[in-house]
N, C-alpha and C. Protein backbone atom coordinates (compact mmCIF):
# COMPACT_ATOMS: atom_id res chain seq x y z
N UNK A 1 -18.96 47.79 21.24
CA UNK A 1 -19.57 49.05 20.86
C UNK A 1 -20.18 49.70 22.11
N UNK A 2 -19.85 50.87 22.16
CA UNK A 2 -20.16 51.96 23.65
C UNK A 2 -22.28 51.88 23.02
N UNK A 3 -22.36 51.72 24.70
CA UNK A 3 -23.85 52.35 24.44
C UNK A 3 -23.94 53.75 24.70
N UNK A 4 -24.85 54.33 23.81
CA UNK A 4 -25.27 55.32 23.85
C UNK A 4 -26.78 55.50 25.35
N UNK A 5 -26.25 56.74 25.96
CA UNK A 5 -27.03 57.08 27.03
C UNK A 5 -28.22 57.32 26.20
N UNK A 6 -29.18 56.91 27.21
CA UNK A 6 -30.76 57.74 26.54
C UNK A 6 -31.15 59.72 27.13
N UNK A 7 -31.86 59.65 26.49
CA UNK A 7 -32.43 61.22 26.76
C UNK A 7 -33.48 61.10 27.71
N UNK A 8 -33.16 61.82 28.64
CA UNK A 8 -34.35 62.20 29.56
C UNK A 8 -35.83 62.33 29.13
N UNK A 9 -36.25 62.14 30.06
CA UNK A 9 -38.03 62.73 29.22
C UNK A 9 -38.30 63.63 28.95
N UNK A 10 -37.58 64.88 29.58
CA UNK A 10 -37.47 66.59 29.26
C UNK A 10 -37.04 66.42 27.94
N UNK A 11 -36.07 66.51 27.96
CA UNK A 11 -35.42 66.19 26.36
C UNK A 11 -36.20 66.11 25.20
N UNK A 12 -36.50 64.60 25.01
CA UNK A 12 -37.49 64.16 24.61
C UNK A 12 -38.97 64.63 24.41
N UNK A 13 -39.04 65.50 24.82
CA UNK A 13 -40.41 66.07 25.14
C UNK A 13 -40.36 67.31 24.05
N UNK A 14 -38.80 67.79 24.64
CA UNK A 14 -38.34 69.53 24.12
C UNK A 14 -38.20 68.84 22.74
N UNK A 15 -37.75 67.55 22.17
CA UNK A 15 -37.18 67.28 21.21
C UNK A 15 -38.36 67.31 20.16
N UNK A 16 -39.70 66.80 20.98
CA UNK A 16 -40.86 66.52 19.73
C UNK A 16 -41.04 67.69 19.46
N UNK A 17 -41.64 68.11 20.65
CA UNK A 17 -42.26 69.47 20.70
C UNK A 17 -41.25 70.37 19.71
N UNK A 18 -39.76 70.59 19.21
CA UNK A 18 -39.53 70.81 18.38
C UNK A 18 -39.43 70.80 16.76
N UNK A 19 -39.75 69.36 16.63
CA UNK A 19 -40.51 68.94 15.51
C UNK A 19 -41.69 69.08 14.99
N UNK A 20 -43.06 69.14 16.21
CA UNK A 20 -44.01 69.60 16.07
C UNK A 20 -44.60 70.79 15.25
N UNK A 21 -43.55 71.93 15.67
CA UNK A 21 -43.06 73.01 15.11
C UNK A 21 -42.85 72.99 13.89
N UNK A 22 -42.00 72.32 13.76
CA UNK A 22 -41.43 72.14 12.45
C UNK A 22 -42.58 71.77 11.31
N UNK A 23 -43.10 70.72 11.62
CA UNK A 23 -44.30 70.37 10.90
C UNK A 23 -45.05 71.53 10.64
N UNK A 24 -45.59 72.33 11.51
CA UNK A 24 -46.15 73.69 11.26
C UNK A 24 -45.87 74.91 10.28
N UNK A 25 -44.66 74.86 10.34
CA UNK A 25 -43.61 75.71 9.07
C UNK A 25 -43.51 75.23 8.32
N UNK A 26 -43.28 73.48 7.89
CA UNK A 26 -43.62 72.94 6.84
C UNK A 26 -44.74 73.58 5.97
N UNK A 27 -46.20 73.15 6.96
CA UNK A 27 -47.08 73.62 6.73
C UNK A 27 -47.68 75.06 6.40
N UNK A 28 -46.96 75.81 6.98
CA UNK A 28 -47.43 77.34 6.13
C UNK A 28 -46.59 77.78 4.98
N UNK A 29 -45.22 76.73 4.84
CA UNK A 29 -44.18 77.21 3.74
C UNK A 29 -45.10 76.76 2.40
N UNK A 30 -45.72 75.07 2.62
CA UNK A 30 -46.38 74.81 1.46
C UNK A 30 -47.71 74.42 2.22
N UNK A 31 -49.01 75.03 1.17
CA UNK A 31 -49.88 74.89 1.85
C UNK A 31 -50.73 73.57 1.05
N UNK A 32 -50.18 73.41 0.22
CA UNK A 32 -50.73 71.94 -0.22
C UNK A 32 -50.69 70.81 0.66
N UNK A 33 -49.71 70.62 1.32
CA UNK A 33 -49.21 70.08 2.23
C UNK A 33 -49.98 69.59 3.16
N UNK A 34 -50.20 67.96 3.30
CA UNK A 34 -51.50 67.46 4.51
C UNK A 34 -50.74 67.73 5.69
N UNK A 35 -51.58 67.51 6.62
CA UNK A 35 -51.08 67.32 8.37
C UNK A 35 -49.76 66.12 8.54
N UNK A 36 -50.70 64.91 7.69
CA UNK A 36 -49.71 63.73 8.05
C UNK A 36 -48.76 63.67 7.05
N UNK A 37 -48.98 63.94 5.39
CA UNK A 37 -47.57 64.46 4.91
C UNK A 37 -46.55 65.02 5.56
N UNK A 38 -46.77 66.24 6.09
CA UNK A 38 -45.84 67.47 6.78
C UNK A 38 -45.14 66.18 7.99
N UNK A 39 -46.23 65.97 8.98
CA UNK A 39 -45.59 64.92 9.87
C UNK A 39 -44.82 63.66 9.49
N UNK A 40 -45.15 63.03 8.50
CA UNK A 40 -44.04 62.04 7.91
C UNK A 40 -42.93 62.49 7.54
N UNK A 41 -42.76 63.39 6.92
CA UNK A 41 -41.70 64.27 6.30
C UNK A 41 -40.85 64.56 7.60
N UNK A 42 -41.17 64.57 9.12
CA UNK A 42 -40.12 64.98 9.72
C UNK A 42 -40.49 63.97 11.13
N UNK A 43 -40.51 62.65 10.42
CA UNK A 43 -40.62 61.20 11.38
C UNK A 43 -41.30 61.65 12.54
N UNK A 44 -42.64 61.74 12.80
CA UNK A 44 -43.65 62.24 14.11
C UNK A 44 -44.83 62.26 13.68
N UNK A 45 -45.76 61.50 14.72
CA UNK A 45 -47.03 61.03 14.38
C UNK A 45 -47.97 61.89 14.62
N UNK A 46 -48.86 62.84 13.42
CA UNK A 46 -49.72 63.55 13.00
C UNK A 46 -50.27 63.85 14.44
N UNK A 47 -50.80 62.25 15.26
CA UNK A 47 -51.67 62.62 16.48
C UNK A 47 -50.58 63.23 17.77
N UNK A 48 -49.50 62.91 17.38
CA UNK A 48 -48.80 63.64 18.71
C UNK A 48 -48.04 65.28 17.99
N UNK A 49 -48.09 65.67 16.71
CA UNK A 49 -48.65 67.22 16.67
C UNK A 49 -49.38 67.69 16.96
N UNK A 50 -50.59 67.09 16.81
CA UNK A 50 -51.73 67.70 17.04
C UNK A 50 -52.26 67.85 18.87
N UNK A 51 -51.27 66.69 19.41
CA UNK A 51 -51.14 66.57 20.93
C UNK A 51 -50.60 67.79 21.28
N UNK A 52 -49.03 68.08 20.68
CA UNK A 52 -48.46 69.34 20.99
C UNK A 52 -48.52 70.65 20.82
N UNK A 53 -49.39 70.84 19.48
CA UNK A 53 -49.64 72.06 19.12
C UNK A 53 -51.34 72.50 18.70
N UNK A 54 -52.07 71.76 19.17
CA UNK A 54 -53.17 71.77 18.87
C UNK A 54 -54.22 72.97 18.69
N UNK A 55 -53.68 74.06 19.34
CA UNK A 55 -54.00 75.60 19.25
C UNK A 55 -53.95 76.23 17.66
N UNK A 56 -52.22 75.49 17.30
CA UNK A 56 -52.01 76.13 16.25
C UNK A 56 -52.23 75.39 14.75
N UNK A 57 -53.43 74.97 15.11
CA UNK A 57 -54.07 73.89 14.08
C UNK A 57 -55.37 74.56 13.94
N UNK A 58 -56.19 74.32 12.28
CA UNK A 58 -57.33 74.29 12.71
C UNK A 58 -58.07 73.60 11.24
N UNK A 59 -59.20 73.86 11.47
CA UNK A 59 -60.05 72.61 10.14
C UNK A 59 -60.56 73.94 9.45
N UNK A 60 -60.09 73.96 8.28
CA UNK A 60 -61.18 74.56 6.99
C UNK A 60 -62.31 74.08 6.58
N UNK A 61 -63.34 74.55 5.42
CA UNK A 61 -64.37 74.76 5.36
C UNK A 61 -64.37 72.93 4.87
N UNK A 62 -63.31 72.57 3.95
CA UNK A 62 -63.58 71.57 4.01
C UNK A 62 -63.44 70.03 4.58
N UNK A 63 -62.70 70.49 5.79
CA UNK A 63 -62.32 69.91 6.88
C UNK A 63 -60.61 69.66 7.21
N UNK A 64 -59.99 69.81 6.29
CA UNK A 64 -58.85 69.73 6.42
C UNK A 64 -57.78 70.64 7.23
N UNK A 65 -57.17 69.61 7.73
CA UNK A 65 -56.60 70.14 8.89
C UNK A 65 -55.23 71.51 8.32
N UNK A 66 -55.68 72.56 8.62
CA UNK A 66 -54.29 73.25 8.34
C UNK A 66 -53.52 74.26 9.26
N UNK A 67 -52.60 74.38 9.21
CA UNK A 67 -52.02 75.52 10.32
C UNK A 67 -51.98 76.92 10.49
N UNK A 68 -52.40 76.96 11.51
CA UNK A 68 -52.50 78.59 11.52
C UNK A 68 -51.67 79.89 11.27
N UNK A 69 -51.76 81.10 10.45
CA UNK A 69 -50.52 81.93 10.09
C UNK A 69 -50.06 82.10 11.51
N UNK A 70 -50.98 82.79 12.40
CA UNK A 70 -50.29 82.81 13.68
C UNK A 70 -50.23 82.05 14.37
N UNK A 71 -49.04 82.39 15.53
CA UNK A 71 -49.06 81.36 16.76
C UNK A 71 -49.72 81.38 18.03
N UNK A 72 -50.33 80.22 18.76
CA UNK A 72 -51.04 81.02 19.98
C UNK A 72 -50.35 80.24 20.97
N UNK A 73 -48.98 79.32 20.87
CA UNK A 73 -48.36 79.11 21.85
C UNK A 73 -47.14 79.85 21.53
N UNK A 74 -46.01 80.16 22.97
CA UNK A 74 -44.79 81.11 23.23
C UNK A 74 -44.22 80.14 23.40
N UNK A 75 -42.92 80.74 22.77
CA UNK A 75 -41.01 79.66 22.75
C UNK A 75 -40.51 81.04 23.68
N UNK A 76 -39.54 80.18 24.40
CA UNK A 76 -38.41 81.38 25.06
C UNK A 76 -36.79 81.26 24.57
N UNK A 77 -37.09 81.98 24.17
CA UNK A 77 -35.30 81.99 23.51
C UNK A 77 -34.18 82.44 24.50
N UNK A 78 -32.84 82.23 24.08
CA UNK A 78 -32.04 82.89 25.31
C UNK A 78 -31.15 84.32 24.30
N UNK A 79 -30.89 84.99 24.65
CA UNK A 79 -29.80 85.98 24.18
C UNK A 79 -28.57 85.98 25.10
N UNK A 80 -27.57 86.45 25.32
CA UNK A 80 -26.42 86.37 26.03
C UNK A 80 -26.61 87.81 26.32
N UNK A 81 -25.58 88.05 27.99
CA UNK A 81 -26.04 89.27 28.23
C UNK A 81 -24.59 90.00 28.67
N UNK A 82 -24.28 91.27 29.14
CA UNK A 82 -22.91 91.36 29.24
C UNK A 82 -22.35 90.79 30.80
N UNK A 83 -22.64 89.98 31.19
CA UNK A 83 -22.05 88.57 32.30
C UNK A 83 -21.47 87.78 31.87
N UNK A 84 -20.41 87.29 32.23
CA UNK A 84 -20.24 86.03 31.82
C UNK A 84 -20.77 84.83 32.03
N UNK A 85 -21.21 83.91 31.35
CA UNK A 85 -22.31 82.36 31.56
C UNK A 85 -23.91 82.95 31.92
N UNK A 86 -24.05 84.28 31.92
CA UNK A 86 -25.64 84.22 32.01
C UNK A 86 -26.54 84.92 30.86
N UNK A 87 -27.57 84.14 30.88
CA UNK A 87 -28.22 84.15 29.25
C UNK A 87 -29.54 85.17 29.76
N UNK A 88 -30.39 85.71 29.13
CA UNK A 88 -31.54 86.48 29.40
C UNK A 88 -32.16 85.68 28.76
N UNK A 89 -33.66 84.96 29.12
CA UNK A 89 -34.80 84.48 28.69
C UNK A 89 -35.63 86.12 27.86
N UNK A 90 -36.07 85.37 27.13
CA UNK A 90 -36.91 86.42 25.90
C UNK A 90 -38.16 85.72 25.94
N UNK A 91 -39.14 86.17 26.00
CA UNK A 91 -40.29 84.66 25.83
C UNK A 91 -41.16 85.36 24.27
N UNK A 92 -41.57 84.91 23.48
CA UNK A 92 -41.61 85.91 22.55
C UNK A 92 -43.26 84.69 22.05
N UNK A 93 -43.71 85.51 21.07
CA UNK A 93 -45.06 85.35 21.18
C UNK A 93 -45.45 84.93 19.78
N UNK A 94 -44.68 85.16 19.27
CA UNK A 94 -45.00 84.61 17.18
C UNK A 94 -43.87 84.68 16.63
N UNK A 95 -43.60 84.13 15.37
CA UNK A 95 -42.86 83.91 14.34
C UNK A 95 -41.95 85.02 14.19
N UNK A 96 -42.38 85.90 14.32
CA UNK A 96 -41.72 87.35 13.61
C UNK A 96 -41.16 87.83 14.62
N UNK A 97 -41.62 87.55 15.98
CA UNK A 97 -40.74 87.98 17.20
C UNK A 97 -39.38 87.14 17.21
N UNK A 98 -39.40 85.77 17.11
CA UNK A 98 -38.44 84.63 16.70
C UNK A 98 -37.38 84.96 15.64
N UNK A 99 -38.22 85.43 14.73
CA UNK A 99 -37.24 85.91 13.65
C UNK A 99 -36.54 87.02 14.01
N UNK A 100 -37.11 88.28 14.85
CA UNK A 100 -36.32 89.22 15.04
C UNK A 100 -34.91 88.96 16.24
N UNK A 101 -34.89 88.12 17.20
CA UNK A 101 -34.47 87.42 17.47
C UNK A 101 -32.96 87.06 16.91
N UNK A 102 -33.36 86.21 15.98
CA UNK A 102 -32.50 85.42 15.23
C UNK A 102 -31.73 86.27 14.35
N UNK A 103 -32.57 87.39 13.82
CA UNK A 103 -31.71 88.41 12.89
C UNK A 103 -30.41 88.79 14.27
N UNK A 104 -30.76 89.11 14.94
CA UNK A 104 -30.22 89.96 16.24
C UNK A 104 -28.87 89.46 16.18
N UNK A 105 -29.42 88.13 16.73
CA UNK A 105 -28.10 86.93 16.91
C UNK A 105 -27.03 86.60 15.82
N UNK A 106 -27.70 86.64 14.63
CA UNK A 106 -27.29 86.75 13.38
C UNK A 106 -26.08 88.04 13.25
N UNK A 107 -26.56 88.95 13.60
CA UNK A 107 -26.25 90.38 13.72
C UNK A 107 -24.98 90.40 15.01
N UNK A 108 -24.51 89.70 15.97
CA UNK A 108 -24.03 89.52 17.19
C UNK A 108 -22.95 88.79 16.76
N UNK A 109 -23.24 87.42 16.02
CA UNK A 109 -22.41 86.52 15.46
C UNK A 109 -21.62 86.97 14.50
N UNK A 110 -21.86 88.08 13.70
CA UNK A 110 -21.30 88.71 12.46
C UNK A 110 -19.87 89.91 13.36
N UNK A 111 -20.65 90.82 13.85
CA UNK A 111 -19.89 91.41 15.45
C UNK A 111 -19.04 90.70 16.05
N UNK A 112 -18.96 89.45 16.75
CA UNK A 112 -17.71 88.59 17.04
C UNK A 112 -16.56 88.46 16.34
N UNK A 113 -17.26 88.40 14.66
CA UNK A 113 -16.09 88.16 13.55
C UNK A 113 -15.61 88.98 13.17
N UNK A 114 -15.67 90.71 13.65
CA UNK A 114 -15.37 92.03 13.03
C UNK A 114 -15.82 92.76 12.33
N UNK A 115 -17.49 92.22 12.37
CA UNK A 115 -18.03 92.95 10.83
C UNK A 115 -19.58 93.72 11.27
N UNK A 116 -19.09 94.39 11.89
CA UNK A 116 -20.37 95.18 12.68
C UNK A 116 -21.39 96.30 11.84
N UNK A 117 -21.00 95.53 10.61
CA UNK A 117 -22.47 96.40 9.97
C UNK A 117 -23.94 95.35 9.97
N UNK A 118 -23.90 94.46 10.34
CA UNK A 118 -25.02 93.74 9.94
C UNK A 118 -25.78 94.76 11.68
N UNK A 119 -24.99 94.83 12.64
CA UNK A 119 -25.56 94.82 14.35
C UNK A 119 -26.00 96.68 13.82
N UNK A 120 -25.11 97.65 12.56
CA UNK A 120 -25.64 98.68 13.13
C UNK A 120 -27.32 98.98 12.18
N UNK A 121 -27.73 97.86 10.79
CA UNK A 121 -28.11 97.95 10.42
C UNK A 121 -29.35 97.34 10.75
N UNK A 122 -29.63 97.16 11.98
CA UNK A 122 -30.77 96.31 12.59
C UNK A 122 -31.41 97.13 13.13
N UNK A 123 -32.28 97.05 13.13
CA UNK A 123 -33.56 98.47 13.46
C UNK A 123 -32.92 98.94 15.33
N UNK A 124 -32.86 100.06 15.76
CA UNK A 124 -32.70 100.47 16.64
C UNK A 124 -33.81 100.23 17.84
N UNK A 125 -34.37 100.32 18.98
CA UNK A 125 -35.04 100.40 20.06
C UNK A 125 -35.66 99.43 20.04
N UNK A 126 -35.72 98.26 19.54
CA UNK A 126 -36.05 96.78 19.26
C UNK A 126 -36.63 96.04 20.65
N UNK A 127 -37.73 95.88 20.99
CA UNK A 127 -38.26 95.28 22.25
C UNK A 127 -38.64 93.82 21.80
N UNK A 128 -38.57 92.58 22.32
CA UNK A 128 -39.06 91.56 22.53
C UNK A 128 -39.80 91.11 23.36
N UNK A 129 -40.45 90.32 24.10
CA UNK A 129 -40.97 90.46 25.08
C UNK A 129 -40.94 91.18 26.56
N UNK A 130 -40.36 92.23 26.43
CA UNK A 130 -40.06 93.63 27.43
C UNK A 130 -38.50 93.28 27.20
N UNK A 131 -37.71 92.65 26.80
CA UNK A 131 -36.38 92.60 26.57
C UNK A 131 -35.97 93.46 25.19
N UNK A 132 -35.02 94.39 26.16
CA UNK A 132 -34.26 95.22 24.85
C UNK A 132 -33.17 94.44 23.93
N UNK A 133 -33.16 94.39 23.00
CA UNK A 133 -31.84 93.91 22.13
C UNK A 133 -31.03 95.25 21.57
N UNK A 134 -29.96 95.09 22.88
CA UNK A 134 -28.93 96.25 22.17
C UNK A 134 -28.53 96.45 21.00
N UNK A 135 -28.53 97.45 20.42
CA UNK A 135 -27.75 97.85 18.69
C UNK A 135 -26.36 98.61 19.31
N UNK A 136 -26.55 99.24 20.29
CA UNK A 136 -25.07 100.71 20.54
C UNK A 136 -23.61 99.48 20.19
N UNK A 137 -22.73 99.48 19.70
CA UNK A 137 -21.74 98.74 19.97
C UNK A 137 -20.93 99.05 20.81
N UNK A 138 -21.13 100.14 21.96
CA UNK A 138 -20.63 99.61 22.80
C UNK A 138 -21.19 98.52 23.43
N UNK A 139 -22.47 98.40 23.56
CA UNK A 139 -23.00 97.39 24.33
C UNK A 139 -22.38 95.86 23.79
N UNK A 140 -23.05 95.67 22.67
CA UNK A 140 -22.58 94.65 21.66
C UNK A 140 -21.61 94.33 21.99
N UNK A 141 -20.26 95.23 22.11
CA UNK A 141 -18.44 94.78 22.65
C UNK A 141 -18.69 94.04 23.63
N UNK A 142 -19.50 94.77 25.19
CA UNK A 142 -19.37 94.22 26.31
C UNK A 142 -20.52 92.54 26.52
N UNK A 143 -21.58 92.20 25.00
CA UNK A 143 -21.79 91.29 25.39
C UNK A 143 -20.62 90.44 25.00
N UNK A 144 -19.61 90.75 23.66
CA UNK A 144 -18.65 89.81 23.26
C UNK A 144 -17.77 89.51 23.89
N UNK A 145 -17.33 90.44 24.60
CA UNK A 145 -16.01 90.62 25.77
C UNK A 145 -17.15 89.40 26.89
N UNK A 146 -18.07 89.43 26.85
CA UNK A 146 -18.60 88.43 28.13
C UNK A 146 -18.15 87.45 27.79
N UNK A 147 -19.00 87.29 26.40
CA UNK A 147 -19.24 85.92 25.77
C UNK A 147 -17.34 84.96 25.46
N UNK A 148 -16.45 85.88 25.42
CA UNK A 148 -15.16 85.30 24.89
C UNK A 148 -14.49 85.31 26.82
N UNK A 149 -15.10 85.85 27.38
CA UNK A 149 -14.44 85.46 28.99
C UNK A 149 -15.17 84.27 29.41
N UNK A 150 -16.19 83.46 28.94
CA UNK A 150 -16.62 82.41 29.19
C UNK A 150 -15.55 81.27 29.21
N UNK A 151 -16.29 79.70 29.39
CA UNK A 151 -15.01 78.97 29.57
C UNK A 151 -14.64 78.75 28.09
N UNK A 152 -15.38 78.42 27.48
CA UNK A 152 -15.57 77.86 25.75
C UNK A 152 -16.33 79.13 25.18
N UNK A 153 -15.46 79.83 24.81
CA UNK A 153 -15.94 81.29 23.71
C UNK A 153 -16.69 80.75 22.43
N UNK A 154 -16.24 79.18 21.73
CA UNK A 154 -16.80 79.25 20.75
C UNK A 154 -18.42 78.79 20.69
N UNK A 155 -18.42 78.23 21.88
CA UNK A 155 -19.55 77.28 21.88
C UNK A 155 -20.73 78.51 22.38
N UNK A 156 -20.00 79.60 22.96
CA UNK A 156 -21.08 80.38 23.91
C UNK A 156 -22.25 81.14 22.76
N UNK A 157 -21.52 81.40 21.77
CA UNK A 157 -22.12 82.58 20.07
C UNK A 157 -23.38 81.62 19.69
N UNK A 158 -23.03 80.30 20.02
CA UNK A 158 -24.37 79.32 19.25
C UNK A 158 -24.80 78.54 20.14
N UNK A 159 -24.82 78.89 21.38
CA UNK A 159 -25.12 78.15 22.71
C UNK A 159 -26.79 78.58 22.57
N UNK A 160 -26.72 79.96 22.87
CA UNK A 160 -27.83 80.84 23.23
C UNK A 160 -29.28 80.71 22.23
N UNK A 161 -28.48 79.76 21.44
CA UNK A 161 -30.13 79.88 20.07
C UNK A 161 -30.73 78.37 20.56
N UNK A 162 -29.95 77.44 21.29
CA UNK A 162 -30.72 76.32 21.98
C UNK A 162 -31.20 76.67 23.28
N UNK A 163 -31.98 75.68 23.75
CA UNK A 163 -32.63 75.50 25.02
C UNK A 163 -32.26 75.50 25.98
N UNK A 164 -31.59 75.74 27.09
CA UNK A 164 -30.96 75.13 28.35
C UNK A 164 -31.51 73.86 28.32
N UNK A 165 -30.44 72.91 29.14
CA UNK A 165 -31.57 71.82 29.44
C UNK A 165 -31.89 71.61 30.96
């Protein structure tokens, strides 16, 4: 049986710290929901959320630990840009920036497949962290025309919603 390589400590790090997260959305989806429930539920120990995200935690009146609607730490996302192999960092600041984001991409991915109403129905002049997200389809063409001159076209559409490593 082949061994499996291990993950770097970056990795590993990006990997909790993604879960961490997760626990957090747990946590505002249901708010019944304890700290260490939420953290069992997605195998990670309550004290190393609270290691990673500890901003976005806080104690109610009656001490219980719960998560905050907002966020006071930033994720950087990538978008694809009209280059081929180069991604634009977005660094975005809360949930709803993330989500707009993701609609975008959502909206981009739909555009690849021929169906460019989701990209014209996305709010126009759209800023993210000083990053524009094009709506014009011409633009949109020339990120797809990038994205399909890459080496692996398919991998490039769902590349951009992970991390570099």
């Amino acid at each position: 049986m082949p061994r499996r390589k291990a993950k770097s400590p970056k990795k590993r790090q990006a990997a909790t710290r993604s879960r961490a997260i997760q626990v957090k959305g747990d946590m505002l989806r249901n708010p019944s929901l304890t700290l260490r429930q939420a953290a069992r539920n997605r195998d990670i120990d309550a004290r190393t959320v609270r290691a990673h995200i500890e901003s976005a935690l806080f104690k109610d009146s009656s001490g219980r630990i719960k998560a905050r609607p907002s966020d006071r730490f930033r994720e950087t996302l990538h978008i694809p840009s009209t280059q081929p192999g180069i991604a634009i960092p977005v660094p975005t600041k809360n949930r709803r920036e993330r989500q707009l984001v993701g609609q975008w991409m959502t909206a981009l991915n739909a555009s690849g497949r021929g169906d460019f109403s989701k990209i014209r129905e996305f709010p126009k002049g759209q800023y993210v962290g000083g990053v524009h997200l094009p709506t014009d389809t011409h633009e949109v063409q020339r990120i797809l025309n990038a994205l399909a001159e890459e080496e692996s076209p398919y991998e490039g559409l769902y590349r951009t919603l992970a991390r570099p490593s």
